[in-house]
Protein backbone atom coordinates (compact mmCIF):
# COMPACT_ATOMS: atom_id res chain seq x y z
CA UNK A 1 0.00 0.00 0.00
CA UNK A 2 1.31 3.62 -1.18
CA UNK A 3 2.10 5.73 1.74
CA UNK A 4 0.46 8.95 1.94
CA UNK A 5 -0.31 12.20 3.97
CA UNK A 6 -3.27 15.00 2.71
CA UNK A 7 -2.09 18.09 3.30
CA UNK A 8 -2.54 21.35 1.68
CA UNK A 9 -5.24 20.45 -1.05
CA UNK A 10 -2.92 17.65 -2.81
CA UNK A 11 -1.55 14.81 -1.42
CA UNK A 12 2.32 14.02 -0.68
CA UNK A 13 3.50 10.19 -1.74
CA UNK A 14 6.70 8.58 -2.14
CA UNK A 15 8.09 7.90 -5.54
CA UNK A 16 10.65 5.27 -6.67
CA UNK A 17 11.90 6.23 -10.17
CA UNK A 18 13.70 3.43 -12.29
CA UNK A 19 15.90 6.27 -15.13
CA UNK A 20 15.94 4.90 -18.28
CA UNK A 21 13.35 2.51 -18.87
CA UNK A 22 12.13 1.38 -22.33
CA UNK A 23 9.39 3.96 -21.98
CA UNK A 24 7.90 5.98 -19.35
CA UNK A 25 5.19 4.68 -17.35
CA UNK A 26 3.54 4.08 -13.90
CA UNK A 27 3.91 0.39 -12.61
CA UNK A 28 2.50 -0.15 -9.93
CA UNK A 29 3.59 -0.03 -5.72
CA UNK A 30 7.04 -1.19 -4.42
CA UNK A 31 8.10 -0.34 -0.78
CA UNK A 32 5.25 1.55 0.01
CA UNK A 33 6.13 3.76 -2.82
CA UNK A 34 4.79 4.29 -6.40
CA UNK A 35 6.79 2.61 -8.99
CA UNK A 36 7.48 4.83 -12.45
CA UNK A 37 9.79 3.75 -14.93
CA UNK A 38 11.44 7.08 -16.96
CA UNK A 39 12.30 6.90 -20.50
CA UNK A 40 14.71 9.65 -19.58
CA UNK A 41 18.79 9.56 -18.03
CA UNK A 42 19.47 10.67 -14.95
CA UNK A 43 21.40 13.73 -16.24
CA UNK A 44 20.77 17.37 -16.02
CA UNK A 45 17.14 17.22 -14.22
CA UNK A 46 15.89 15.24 -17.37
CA UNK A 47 14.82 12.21 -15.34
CA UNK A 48 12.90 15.01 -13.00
CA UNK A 49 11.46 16.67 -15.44
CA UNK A 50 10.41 13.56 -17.26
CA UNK A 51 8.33 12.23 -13.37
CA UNK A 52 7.04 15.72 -13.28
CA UNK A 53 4.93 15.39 -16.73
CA UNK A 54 4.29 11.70 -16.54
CA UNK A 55 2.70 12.37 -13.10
CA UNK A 56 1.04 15.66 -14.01
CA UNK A 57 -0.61 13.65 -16.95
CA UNK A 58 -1.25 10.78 -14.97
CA UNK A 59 -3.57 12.88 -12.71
CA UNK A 60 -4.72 15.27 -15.05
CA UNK A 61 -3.03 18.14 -13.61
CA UNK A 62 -0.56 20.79 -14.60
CA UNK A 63 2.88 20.51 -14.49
CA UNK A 64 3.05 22.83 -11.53
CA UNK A 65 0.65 21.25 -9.30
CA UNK A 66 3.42 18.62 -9.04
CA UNK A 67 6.66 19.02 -6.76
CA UNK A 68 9.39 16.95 -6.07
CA UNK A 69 9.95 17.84 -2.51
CA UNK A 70 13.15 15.45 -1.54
CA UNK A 71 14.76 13.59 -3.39
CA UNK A 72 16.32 15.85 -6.53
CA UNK A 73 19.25 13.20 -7.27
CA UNK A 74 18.05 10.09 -5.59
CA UNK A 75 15.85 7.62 -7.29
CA UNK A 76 13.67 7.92 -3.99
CA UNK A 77 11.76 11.00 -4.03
CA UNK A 78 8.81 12.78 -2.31
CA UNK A 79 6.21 13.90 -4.63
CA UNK A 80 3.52 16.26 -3.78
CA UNK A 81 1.02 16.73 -6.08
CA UNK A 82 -2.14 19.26 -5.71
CA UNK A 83 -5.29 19.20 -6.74
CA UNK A 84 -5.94 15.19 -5.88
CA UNK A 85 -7.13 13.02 -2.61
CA UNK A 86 -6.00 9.49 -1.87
CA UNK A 87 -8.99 8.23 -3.84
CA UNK A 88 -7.09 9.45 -7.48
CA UNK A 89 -4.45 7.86 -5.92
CA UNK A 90 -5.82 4.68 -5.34
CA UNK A 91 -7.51 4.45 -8.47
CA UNK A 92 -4.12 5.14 -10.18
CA UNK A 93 -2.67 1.99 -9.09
CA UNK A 94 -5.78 -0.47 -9.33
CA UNK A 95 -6.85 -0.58 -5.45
């Protein structure tokens, strides 16, 4: 089960990001975390960048309602992402 706290309007959720993956895509829950694969290196913020729209599209959102809070240059981050309740979340993953 995907950890999360509501705070703020939005919700803030761990993310484990695998860098480049055959595509970009959201897999599923590892670790109490949710699992996205990124097309994109690890290099320059690209990997970052690439979470930030996958997630943002994900949730149908805009790129700024999503923030990586900790986490810049790990593959563990904290996401927060406004606009969305733990329901959207849930339904994301198939619970």
């Amino acid at each position: 089960m995907i950890q999360f706290v509501e705070k703020a309007g939005g919700l803030i959720f761990n993310v484990r990001v695998v860098p480049r993956a055959s595509k970009s895509e959201i897999v599923g829950e590892m670790d109490g975390a949710l699992k996205v694969r990124i097309a994109s290196p690890p290099v320059d913020g690209a990997a970052n960048a690439e979470l930030i729209k996958v997630l943002s599209k994900k949730f149908g959102v805009t790129k700024s309602a999503v923030e990586i809070l900790s986490g810049q240059t790990s593959k563990q981050k904290q996401v927060r992402v406004g606009g969305i309740n733990h329901a959207d979340l849930l339904n994301l993953i198939g619970v």
